[in-house]
N, C-alpha and C. Protein backbone atom coordinates (compact mmCIF):
# COMPACT_ATOMS: atom_id res chain seq x y z
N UNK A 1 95.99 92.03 80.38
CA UNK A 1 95.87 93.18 81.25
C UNK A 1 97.24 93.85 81.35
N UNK A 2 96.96 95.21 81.76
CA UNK A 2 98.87 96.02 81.16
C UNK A 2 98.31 96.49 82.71
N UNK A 3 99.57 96.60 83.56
CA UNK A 3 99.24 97.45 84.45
C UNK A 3 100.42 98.87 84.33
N UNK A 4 99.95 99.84 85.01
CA UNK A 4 100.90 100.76 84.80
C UNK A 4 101.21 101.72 86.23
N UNK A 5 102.08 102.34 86.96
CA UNK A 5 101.66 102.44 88.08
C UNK A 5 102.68 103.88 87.93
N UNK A 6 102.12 104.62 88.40
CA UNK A 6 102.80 106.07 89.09
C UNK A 6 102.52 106.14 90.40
N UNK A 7 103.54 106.57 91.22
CA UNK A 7 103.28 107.19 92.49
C UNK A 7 104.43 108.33 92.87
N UNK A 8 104.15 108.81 93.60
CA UNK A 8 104.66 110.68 94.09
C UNK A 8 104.59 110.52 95.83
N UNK A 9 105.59 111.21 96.23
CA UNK A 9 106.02 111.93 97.51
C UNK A 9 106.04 113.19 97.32
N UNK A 10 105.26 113.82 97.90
CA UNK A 10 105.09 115.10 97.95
C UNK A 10 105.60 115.65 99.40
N UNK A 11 105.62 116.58 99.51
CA UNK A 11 106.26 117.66 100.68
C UNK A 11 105.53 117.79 101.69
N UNK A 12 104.16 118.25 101.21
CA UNK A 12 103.03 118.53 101.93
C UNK A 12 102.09 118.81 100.77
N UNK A 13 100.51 119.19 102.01
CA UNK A 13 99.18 118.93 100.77
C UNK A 13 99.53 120.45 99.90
N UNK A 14 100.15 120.99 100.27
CA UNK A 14 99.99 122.21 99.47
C UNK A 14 100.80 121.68 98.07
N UNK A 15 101.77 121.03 98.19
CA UNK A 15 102.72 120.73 96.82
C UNK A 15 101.92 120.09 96.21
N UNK A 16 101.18 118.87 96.56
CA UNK A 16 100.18 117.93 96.21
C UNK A 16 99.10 119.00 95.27
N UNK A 17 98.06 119.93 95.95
CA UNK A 17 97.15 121.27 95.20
C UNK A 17 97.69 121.74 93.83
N UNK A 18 99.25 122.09 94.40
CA UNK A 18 99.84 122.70 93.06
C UNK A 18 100.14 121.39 92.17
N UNK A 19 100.77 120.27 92.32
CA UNK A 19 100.61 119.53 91.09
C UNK A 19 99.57 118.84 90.59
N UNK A 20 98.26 118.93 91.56
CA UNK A 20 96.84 118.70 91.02
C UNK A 20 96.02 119.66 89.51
N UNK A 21 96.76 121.22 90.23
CA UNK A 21 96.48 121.71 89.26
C UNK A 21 97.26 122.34 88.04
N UNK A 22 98.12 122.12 87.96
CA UNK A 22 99.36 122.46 87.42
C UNK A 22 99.00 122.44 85.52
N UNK A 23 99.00 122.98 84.83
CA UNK A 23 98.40 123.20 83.50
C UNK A 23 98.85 121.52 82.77
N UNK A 24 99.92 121.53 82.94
CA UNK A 24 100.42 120.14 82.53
C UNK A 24 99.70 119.03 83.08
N UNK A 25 99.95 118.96 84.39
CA UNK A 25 99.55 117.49 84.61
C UNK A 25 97.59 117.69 84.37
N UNK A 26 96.75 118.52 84.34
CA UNK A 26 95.65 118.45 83.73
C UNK A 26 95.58 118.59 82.72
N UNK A 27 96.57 118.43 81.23
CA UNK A 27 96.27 118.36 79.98
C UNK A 27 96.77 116.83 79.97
N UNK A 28 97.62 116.01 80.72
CA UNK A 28 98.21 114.47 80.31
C UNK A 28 96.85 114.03 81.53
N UNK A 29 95.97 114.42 82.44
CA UNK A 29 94.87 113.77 83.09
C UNK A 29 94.15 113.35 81.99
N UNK A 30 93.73 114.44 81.02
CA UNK A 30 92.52 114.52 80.36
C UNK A 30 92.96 113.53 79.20
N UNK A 31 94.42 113.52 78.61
CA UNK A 31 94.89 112.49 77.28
C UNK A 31 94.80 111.07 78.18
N UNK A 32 94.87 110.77 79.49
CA UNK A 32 95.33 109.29 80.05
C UNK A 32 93.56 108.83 80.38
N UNK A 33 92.76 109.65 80.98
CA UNK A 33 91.04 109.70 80.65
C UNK A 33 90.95 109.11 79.33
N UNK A 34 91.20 109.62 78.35
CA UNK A 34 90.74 109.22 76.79
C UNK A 34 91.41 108.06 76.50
N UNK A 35 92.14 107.34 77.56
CA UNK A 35 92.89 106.11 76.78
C UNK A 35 92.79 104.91 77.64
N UNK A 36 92.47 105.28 78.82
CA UNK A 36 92.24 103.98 80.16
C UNK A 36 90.74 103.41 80.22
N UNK A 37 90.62 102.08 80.15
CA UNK A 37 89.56 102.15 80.50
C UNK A 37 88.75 102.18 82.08
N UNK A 38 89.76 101.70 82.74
CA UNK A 38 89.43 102.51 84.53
C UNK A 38 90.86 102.98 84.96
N UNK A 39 90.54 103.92 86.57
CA UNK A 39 91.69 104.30 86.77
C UNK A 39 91.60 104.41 88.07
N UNK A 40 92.29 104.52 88.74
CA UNK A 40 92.09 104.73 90.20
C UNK A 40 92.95 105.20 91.16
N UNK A 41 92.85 106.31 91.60
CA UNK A 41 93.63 107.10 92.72
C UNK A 41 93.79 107.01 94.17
N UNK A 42 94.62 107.34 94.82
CA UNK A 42 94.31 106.76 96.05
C UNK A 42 95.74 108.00 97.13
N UNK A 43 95.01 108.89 97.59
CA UNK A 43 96.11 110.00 98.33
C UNK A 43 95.95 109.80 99.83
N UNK A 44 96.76 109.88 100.84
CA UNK A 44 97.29 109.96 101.69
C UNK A 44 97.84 110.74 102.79
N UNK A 45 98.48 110.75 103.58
CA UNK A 45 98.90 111.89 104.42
C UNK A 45 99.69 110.84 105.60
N UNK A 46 100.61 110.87 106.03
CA UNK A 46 101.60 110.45 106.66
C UNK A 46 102.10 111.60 107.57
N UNK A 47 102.33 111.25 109.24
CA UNK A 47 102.54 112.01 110.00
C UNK A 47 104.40 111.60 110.70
């Protein structure tokens, strides 16, 4: 088993929107889809 782990601090949910949709990080979503066999996300909000 390989584990691999990213995580991000964001500013607020709006920075979070923009790097959800950001042209890049939805062309390396769709290449890391074609290569994982599960994946799992998990977002937040801290006051």
């Amino acid at each position: 088993m390989i584990v691999n782990n990213l995580m991000l601090k964001l500013k607020d949910r709006n920075h979070m929107d923009k790097y959800l949709s950001h042209p890049v990080h939805l062309e390396v979503a769709q290449f890391v889809a074609g290569v994982l066999d599960t994946q799992a996300s998990v977002c937040y909000e801290t006051k």
